[in-house]
N, C-alpha and C. Protein backbone atom coordinates (compact mmCIF):
# COMPACT_ATOMS: atom_id res chain seq x y z
N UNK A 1 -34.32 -14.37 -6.62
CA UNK A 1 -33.91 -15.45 -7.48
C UNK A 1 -32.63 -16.12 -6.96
N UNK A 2 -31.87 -15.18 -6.89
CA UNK A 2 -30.44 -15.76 -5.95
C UNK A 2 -30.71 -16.31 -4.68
N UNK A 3 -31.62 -15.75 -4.02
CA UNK A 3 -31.82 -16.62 -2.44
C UNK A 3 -32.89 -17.70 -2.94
N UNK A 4 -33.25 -17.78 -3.93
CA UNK A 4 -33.34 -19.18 -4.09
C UNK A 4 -33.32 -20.09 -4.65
N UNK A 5 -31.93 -19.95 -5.28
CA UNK A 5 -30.81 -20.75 -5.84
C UNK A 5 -29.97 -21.44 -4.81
N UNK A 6 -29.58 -20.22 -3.94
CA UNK A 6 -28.96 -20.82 -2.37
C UNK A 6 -29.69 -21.57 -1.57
N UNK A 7 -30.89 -21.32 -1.35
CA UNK A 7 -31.93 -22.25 -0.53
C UNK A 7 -32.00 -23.44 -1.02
N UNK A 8 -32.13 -23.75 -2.40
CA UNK A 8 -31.97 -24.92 -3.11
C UNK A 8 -31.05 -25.88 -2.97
N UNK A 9 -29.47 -25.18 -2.83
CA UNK A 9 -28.43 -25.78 -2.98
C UNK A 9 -28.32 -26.41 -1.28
N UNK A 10 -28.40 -25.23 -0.34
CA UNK A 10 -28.98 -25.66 0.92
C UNK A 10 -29.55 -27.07 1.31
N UNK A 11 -30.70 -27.36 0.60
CA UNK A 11 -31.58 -28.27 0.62
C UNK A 11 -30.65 -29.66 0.46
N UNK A 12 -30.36 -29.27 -1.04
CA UNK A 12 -29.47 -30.42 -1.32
C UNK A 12 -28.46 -30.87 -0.53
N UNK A 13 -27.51 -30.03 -0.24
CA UNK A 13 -27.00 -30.22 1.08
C UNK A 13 -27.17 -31.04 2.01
N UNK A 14 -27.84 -30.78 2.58
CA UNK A 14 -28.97 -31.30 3.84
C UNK A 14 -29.72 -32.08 3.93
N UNK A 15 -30.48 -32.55 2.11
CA UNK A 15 -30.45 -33.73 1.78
C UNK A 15 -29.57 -35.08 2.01
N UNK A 16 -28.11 -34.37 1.21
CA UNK A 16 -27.28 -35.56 1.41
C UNK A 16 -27.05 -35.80 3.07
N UNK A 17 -26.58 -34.80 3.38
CA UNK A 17 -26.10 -35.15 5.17
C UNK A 17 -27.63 -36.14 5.82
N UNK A 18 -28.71 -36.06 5.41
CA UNK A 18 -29.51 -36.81 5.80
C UNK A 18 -29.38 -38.14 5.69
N UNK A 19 -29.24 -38.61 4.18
CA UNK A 19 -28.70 -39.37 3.66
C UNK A 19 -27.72 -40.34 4.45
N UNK A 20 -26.86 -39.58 4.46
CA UNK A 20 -25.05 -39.85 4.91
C UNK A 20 -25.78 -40.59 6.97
N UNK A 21 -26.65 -39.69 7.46
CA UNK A 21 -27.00 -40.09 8.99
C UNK A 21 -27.87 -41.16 9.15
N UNK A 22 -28.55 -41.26 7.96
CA UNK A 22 -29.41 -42.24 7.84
C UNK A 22 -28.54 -43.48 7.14
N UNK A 23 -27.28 -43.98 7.01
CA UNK A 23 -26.72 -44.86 6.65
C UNK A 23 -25.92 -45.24 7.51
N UNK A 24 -25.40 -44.08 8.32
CA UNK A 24 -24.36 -44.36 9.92
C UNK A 24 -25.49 -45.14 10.66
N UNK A 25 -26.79 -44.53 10.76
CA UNK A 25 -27.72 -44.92 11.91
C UNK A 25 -28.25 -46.20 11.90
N UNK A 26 -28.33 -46.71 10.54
CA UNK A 26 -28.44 -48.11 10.00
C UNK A 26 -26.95 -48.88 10.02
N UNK A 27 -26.13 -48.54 9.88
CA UNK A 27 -24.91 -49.28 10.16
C UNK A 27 -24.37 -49.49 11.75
N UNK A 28 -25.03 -48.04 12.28
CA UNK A 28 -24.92 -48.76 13.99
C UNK A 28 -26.01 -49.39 14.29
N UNK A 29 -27.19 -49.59 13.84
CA UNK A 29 -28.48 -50.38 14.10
C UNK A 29 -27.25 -51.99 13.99
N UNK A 30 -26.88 -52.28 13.15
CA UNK A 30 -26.83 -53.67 12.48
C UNK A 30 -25.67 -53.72 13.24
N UNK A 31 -24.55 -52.98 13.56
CA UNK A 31 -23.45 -53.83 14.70
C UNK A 31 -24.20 -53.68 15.81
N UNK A 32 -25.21 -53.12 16.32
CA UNK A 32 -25.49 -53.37 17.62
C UNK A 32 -26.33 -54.84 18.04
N UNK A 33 -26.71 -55.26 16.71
CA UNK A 33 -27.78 -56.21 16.68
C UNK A 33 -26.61 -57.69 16.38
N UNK A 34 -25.77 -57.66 16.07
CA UNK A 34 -24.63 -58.63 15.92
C UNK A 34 -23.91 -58.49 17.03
N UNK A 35 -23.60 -57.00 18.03
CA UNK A 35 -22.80 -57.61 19.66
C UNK A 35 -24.10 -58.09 20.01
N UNK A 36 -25.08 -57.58 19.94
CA UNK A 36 -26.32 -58.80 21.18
C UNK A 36 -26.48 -60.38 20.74
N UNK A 37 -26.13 -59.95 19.61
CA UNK A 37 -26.47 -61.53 18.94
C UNK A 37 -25.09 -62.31 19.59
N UNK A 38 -23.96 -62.30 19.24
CA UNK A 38 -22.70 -62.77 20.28
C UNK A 38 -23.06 -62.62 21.13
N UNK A 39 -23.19 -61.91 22.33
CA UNK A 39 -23.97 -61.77 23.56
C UNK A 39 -24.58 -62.55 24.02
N UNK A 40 -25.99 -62.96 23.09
CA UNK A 40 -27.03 -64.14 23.66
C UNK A 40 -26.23 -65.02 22.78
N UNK A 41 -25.43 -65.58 22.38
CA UNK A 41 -25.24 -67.28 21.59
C UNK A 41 -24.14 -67.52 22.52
N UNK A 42 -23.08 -66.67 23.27
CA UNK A 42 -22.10 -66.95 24.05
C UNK A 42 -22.51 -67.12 25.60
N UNK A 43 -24.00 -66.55 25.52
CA UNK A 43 -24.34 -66.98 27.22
C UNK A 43 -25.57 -68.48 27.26
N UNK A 44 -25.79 -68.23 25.70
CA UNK A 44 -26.53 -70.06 25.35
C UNK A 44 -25.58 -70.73 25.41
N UNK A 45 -23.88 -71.06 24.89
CA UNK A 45 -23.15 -71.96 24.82
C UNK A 45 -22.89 -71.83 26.51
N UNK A 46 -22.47 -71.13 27.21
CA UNK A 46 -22.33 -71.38 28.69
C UNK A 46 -23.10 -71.93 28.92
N UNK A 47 -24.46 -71.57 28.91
CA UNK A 47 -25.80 -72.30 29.87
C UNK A 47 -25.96 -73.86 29.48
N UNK A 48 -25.26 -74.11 27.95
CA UNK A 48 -25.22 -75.41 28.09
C UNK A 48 -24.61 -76.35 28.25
N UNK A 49 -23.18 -75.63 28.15
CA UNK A 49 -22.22 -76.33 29.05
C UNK A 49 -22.45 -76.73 30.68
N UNK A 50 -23.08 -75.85 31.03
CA UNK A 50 -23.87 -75.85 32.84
C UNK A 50 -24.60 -77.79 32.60
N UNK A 51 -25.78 -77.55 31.63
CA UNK A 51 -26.25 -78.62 31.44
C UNK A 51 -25.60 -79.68 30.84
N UNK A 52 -24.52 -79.57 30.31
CA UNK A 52 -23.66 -81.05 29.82
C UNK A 52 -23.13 -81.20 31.47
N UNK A 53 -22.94 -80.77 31.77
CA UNK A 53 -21.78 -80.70 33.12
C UNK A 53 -22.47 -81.68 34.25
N UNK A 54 -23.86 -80.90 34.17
CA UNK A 54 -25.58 -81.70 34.83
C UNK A 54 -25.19 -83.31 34.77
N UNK A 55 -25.55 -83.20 33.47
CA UNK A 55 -25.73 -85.05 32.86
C UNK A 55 -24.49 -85.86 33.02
N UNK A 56 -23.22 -84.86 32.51
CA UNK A 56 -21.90 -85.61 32.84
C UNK A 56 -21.88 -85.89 34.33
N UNK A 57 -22.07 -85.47 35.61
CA UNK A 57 -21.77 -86.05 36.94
C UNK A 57 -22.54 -87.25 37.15
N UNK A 58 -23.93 -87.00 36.15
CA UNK A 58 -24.85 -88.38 36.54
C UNK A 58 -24.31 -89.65 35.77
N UNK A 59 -23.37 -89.73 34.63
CA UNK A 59 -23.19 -90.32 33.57
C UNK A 59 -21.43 -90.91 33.77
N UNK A 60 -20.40 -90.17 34.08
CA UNK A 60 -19.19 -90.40 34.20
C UNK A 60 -18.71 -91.92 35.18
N UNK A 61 -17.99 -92.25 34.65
CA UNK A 61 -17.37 -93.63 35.47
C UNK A 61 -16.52 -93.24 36.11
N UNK A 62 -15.80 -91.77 35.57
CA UNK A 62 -14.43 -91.75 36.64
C UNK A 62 -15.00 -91.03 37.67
N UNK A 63 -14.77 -91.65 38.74
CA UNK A 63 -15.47 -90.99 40.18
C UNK A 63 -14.79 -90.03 40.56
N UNK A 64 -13.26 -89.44 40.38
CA UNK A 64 -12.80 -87.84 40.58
C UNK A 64 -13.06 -87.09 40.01
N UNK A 65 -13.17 -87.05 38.81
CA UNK A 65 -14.53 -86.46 37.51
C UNK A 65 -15.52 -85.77 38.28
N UNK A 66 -16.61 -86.92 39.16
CA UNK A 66 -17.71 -86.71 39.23
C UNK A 66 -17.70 -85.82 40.51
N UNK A 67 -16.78 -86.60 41.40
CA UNK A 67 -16.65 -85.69 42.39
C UNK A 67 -16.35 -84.05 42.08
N UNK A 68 -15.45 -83.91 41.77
CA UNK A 68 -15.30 -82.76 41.29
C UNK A 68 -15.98 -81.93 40.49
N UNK A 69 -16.86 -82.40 39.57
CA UNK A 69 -17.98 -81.68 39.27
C UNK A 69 -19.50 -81.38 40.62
N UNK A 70 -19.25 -82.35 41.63
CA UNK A 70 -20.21 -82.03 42.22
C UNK A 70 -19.91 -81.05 42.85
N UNK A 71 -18.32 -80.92 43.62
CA UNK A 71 -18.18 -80.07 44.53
C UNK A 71 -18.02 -78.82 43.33
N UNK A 72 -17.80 -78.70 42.60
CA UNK A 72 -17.66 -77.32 41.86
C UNK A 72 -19.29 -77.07 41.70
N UNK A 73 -20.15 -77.49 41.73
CA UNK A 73 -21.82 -77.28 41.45
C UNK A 73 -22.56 -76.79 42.84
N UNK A 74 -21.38 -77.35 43.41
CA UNK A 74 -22.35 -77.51 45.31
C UNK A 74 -21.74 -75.98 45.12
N UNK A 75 -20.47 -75.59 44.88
CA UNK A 75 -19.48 -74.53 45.74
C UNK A 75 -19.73 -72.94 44.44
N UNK A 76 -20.58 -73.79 43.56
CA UNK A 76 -20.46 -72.42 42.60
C UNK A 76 -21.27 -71.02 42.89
N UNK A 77 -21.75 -71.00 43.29
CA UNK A 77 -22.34 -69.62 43.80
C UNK A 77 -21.88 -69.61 45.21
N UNK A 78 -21.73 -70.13 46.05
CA UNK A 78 -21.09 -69.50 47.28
C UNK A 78 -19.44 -69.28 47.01
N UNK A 79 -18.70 -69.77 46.58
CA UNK A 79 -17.41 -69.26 47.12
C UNK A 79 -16.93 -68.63 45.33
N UNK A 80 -17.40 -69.10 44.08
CA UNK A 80 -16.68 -67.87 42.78
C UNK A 80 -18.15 -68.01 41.92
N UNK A 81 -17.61 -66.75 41.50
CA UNK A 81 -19.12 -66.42 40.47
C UNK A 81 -19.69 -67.34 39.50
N UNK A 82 -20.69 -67.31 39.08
CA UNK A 82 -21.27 -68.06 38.46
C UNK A 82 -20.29 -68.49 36.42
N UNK A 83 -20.06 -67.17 36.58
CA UNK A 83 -19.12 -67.52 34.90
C UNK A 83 -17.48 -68.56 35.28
N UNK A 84 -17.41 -68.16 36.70
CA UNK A 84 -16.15 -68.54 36.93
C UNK A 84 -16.24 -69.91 37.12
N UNK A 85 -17.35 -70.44 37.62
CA UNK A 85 -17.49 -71.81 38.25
C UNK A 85 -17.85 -73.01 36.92
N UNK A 86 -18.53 -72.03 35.47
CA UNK A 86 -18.40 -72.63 34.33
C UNK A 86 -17.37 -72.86 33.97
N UNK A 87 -16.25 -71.92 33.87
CA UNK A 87 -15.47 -71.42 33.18
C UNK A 87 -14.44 -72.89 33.87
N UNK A 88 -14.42 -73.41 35.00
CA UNK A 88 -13.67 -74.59 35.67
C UNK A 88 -14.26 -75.87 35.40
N UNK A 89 -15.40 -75.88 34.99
CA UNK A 89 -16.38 -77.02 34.95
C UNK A 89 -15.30 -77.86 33.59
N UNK A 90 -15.02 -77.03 32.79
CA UNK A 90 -14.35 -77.94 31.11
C UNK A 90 -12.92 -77.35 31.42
N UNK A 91 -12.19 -77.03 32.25
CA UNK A 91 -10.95 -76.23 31.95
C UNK A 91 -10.16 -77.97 32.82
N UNK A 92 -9.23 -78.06 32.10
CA UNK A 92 -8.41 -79.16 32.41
C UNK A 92 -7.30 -78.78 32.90
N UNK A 93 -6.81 -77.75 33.06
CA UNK A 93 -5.75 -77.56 34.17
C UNK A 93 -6.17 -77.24 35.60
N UNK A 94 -7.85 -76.94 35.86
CA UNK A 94 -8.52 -76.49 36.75
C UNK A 94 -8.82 -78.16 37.27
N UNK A 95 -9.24 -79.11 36.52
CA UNK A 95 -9.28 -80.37 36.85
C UNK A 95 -7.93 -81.25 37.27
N UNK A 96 -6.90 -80.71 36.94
CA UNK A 96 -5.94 -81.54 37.07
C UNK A 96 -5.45 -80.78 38.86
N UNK A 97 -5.54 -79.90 38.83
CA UNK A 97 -4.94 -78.86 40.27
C UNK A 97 -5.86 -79.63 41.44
N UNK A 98 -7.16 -79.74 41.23
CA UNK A 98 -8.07 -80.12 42.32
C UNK A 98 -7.59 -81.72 42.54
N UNK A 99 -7.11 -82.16 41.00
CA UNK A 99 -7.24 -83.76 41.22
C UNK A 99 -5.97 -84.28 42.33
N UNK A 100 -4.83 -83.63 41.84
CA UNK A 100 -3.47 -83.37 42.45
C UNK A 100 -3.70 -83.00 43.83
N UNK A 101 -4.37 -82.27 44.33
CA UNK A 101 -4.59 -81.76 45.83
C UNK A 101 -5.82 -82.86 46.31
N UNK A 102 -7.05 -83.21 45.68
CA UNK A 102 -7.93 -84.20 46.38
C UNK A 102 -8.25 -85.36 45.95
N UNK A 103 -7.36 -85.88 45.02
CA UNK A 103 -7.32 -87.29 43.89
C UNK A 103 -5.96 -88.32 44.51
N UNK A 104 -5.75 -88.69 43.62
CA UNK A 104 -4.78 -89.89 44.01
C UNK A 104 -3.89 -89.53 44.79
């Protein structure tokens, strides 16, 4: 009767801790599914900055603009990585350094 009063209480036990793992395991389910989700929406906003960048060289009037977007498009996978060569495409102190050395 006593061992299974203890077996019982056992149970319950072991119940809750089930409980308790099955709410961690669902709470790391759902942050893991929100870093991928940042993950893919921060490598969609790059990829379309790539493509504004596209249309802007065909579209721009200022011709150091354009230049400079071409040579950063021609030079982006051979000489800096591909995030890096985005990462210069909109950065305006990265535009102003090139313009200063191959602009006016």
């Amino acid at each position: 009767m006593i061992s299974d009063e203890t077996s019982l209480q056992k149970n319950k036990m072991l119940g809750l801790t089930t409980e308790k793992l099955s709410k961690n395991r669902k709470r790391r389910w759902v942050r893991r599914i929100k870093v991928r989700a940042a993950r893919i929406k921060r490598q969609l906003q790059i990829e379309n900055n790539f493509h504004k960048a596209m249309c802007e060289m065909c579209t721009t009037t200022d011709r150091y603009r354009q230049s400079y977007l071409h040579w950063i498009l021609n030079n982006m996978f051979s000489l800096f990585s591909y995030e890096t060569g985005l990462q210069a495409i909109h950065d305006k102190t990265a535009y102003e350094k090139w313009l200063a050395e191959n602009g006016q």
